[in-house]
Protein backbone atom coordinates (compact mmCIF):
# COMPACT_ATOMS: atom_id res chain seq x y z
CA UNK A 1 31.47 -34.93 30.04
CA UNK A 2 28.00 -34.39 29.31
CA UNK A 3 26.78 -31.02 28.05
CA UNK A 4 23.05 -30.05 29.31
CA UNK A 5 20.68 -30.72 26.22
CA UNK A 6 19.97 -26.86 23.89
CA UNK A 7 16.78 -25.33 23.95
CA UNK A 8 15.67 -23.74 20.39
CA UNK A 9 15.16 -20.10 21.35
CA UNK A 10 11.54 -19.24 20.39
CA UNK A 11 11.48 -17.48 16.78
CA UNK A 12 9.30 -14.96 16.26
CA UNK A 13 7.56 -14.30 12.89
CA UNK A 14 9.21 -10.47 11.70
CA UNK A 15 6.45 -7.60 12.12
CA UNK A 16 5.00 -6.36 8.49
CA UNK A 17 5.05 -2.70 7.40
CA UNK A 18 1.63 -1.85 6.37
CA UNK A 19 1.20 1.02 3.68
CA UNK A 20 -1.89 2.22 2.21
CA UNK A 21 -1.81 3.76 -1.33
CA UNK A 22 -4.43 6.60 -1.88
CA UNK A 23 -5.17 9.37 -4.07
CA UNK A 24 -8.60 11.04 -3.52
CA UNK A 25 -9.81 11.63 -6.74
CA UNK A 26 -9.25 9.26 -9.78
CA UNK A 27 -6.64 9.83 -12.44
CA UNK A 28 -3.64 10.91 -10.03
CA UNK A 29 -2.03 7.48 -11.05
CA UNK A 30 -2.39 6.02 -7.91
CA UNK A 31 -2.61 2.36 -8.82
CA UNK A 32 0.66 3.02 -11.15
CA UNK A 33 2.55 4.52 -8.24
CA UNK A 34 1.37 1.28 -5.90
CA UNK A 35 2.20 -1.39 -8.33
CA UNK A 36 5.53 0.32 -8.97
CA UNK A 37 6.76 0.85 -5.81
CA UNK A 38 6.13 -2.52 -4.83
CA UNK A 39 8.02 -3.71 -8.15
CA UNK A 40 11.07 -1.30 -7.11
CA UNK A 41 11.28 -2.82 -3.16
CA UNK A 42 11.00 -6.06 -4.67
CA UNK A 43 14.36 -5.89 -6.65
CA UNK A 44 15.75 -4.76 -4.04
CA UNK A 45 15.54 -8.05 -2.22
CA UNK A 46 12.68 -7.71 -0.13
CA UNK A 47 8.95 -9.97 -0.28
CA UNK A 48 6.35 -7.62 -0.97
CA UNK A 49 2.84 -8.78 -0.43
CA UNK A 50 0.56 -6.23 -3.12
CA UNK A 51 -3.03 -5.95 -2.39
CA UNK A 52 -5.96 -4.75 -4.68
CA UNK A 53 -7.92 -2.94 -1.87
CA UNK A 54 -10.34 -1.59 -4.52
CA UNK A 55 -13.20 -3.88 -3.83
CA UNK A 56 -15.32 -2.99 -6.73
CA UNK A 57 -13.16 -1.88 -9.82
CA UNK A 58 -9.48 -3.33 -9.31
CA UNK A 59 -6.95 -3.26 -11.45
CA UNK A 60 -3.52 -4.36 -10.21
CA UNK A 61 -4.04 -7.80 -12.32
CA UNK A 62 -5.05 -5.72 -15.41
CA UNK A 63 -1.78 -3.48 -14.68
CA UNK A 64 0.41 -6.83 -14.15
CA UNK A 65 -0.85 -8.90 -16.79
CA UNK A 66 -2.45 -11.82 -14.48
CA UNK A 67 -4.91 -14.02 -15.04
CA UNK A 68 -7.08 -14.47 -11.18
CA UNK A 69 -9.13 -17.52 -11.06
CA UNK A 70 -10.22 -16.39 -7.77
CA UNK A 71 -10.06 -13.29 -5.52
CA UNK A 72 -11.39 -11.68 -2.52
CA UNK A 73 -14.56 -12.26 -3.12
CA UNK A 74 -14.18 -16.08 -2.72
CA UNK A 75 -12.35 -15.28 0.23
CA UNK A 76 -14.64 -13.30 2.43
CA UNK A 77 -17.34 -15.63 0.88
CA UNK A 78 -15.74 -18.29 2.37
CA UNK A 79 -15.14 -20.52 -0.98
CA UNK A 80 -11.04 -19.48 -0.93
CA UNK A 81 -8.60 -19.37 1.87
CA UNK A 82 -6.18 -16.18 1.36
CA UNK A 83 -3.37 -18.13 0.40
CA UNK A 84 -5.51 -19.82 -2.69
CA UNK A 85 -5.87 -16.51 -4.39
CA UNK A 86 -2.29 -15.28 -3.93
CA UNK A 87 -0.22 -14.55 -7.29
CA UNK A 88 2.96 -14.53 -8.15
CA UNK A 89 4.01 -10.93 -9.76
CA UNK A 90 6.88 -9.05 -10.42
CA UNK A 91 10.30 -10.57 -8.63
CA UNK A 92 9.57 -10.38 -4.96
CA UNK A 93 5.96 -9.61 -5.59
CA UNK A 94 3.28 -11.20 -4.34
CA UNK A 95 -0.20 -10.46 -5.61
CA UNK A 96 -3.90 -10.88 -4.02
CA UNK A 97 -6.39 -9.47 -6.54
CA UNK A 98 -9.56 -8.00 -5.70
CA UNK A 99 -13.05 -9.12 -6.80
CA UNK A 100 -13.71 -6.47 -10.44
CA UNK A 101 -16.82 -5.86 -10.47
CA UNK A 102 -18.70 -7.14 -7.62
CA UNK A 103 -20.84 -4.26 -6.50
CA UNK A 104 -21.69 -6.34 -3.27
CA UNK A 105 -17.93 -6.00 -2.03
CA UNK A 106 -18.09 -1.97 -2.49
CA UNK A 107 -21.01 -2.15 0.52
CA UNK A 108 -19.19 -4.27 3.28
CA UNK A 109 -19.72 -2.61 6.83
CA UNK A 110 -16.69 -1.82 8.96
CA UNK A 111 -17.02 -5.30 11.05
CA UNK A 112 -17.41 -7.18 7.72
CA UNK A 113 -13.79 -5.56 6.37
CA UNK A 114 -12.61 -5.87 9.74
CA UNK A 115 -12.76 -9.69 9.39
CA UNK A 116 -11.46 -9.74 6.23
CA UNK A 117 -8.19 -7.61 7.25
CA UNK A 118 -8.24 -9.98 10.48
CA UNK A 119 -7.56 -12.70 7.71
CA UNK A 120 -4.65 -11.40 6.85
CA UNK A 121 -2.83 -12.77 10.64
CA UNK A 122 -3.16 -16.33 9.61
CA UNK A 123 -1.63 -15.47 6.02
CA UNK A 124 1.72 -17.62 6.85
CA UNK A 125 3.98 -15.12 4.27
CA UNK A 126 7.77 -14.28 4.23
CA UNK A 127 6.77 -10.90 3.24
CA UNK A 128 8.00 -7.98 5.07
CA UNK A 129 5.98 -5.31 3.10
CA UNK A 130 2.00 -4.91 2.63
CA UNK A 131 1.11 -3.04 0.09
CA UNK A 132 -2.92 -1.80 -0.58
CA UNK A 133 -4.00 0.03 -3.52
CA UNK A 134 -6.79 1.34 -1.78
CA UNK A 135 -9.99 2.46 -4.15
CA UNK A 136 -10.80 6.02 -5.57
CA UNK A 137 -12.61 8.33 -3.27
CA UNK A 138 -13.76 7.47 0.58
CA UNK A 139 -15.77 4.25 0.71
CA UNK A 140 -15.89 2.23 3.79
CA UNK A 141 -13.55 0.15 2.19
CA UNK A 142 -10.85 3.05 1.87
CA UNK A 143 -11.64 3.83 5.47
CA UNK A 144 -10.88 0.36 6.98
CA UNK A 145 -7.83 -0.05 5.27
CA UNK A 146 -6.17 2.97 6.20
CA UNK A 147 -7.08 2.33 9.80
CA UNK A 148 -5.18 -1.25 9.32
CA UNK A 149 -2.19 0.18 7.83
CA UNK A 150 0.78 1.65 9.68
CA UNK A 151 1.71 4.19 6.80
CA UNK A 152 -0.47 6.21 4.14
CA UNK A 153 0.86 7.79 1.69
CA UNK A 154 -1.04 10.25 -0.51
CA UNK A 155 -0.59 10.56 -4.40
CA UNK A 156 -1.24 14.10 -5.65
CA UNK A 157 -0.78 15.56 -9.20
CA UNK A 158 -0.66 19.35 -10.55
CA UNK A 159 -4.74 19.81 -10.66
CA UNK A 160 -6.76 22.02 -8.32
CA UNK A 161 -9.05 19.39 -8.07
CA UNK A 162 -6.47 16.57 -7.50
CA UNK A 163 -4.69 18.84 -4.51
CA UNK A 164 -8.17 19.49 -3.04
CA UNK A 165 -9.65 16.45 -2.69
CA UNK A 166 -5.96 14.89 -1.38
CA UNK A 167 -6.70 17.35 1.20
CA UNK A 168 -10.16 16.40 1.57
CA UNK A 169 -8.70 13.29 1.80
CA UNK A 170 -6.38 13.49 4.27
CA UNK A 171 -9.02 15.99 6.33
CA UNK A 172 -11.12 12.90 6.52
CA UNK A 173 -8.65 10.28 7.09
CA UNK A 174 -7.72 12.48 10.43
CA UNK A 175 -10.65 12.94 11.26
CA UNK A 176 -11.94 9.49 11.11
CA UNK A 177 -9.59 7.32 11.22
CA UNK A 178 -6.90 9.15 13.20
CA UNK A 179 -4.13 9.43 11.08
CA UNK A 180 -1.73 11.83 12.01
CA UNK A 181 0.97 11.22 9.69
CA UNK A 182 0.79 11.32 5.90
CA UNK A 183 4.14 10.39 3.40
CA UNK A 184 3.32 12.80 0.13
CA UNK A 185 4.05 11.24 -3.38
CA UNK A 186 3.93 13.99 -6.39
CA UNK A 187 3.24 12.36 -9.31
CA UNK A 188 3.23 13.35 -13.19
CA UNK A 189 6.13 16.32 -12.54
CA UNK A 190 8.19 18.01 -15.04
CA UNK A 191 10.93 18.36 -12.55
CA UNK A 192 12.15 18.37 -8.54
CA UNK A 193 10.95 21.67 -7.53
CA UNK A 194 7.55 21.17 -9.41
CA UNK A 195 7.08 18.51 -6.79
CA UNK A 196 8.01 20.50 -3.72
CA UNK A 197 6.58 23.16 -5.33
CA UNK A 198 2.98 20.98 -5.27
CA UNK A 199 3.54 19.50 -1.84
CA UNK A 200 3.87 22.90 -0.57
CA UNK A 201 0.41 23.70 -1.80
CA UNK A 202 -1.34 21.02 0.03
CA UNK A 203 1.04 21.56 2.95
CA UNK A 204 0.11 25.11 3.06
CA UNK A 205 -3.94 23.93 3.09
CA UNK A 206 -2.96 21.06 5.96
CA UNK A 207 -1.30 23.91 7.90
CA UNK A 208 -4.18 25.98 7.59
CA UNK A 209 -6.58 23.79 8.88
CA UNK A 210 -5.57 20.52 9.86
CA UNK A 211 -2.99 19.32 12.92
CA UNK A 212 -1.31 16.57 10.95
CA UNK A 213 2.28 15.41 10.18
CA UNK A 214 3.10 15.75 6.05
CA UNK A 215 6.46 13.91 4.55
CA UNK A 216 7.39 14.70 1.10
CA UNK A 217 8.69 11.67 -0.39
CA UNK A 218 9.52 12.71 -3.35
CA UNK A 219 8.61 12.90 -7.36
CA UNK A 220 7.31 10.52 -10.08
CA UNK A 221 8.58 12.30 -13.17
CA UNK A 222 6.24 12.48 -16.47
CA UNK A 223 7.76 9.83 -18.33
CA UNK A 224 6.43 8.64 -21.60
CA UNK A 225 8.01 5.18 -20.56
CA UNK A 226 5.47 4.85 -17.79
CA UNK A 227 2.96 5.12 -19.70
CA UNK A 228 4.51 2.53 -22.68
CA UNK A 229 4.78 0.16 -19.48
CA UNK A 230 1.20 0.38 -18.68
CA UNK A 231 0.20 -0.64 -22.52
CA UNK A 232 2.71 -3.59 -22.14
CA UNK A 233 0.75 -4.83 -19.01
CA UNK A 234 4.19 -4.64 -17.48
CA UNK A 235 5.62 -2.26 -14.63
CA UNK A 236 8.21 0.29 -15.80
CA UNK A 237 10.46 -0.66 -13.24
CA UNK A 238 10.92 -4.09 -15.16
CA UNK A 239 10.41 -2.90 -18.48
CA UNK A 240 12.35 0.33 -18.57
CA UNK A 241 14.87 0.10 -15.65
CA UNK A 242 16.97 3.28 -16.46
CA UNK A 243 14.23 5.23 -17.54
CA UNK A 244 13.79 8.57 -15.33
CA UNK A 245 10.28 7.16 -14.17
CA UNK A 246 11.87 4.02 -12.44
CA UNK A 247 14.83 5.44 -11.23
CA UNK A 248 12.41 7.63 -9.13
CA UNK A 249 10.24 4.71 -7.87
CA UNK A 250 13.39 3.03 -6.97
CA UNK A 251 14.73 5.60 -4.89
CA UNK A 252 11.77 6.01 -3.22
CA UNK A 253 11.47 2.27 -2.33
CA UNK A 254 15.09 2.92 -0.45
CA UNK A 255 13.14 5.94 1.34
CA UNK A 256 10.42 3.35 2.59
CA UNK A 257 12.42 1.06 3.38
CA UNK A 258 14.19 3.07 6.18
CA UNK A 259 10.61 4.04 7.13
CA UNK A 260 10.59 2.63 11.11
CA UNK A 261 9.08 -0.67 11.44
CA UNK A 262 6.22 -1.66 13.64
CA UNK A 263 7.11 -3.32 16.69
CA UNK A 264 3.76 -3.77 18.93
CA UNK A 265 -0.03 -3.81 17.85
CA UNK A 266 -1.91 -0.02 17.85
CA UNK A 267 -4.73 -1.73 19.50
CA UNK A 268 -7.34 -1.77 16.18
CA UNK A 269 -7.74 -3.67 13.47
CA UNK A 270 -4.62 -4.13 11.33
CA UNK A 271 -2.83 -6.16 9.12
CA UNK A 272 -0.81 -9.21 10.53
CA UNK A 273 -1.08 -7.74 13.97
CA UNK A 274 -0.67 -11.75 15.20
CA UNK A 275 3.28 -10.84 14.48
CA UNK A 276 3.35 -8.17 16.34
CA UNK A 277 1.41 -9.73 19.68
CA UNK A 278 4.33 -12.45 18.85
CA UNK A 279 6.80 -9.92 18.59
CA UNK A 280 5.26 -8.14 21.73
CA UNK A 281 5.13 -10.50 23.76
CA UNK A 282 9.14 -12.06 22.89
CA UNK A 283 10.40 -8.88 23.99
CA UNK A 284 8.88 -9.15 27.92
């Protein structure tokens, strides 16, 4: 007897959760919380693709201890494809630096970041997490990213200033880019309720004035060990793995992970949204 000849069912690439990191105004240890996070999801077995989205003054290579050749500059220059500036970071980390520095990559228009996050679909990556440290403040550059991300989450610390301007923040990224939905990350806390207790301040200002969604997702401790990591070039995940700082970045990787996962383009600009017209268009 002769069995009909298999057919290979089509495979499609797995969509990418896209999360923007951002913070408003500098010091709130945004990059920290960014490099960290993506340190804790990658021991927890899954491929993590970490991007410097500040176009002008990065620092995730700095913060990691790498040594770029090239970055992305040479890429939306033309000179690199994407995958010649990826690095290899923590365990289950993969890093693209930015371009430190170049004040010409601060002034890219929308359509000009546009094509550079429209790079990003012909990336061929096992990754199943973006990461962007997106810069200080609300360039262009902050403003393109966020629209090409699924998820932002918002790093606030105990300063009037800090909480305002993550409001401002958010007030703009609502306004602008329409996100509805912000995840809430309180950083530099001397306990639990300190964080609630600073999420409900900038909840109580969104309430007030805004018609968005706010998630707290918990608290990054004050933890001398974070800061020891930083001077070793290291992230405290790796360095210090039962110190109280890393136990908290871990447990919020397990909260993003269960974070739902795209399944269809938004119909903008976005990060790998080739897998999800794949994706899309395997499910019809």
């Amino acid at each position: 007897m002769i069995l009909p000849a298999t057919t290979n069912p089509t495979v499609y690439p797995d969509p990418v959760q896209t999360i923007a990191v951002a913070g408003g105004k500098g010091g709130v240890g945004k990059s920290i919380v960014a490099v960290n996070l993506a340190a804790a999801m990658g021991t927890s077995n899954h491929e993590v693709l970490l991007v410097d989205g500040d176009l002008e003054l990065g620092n995730v290579d700095r913060l990691l201890n790498l040594r770029p050749k090239f970055g992305l500059q040479e890429v939306f220059t033309g000179a690199r494809r994407l995958d010649e500036v990826v690095l290899q970071g923590p365990r289950g980390v993969s890093v693209i630096p930015s371009a430190s520095g170049m004040m010409e990559m601060a002034r890219l228009s929308q359509i000009e970041h546009a094509g550079l996050i429209g790079l990003f679909s012909e990336l061929h990556t096992p990754a199943d997490t973006l990461i962007v440290d997106v810069a200080t403040g609300l360039s262009e550059s902050v403003l393109s990213f966020c629209r090409a991300v699924r998820e932002v989450i918002v790093v606030v610390v105990d300063e009037p200033t800090a909480v305002q301007d993550a409001f401002t923040t958010i007030r703009v990224l609502n306004e602008r880019c329409h996100v509805n939905r912000f995840r809430v990350v309180a950083n530099k806390t001397s306990s639990s309720q300190h964080g609630i207790d600073l999420y409900a301040s900038l909840s109580r200002l969104t309430d007030r004035y805004l018609d968005v969604l706010l998630d707290f997702c918990g608290s990054i401790p004050f933890d001398p060990r974070l800061k020891q990591a930083v001077c070793q070039q290291s992230t405290v995940v790796e360095a210090f793995p039962r110190s109280p700082a890393a136990l908290a970045f871990r447990k919020l990787s397990t909260r993003v992970a269960r974070w739902p996962q795209p399944q269809t383009p938004c119909g903008h600009i976005e990060f790998f949204v080739e897998r999800l017209i794949q994706a899309d268009a395997g499910t019809r």
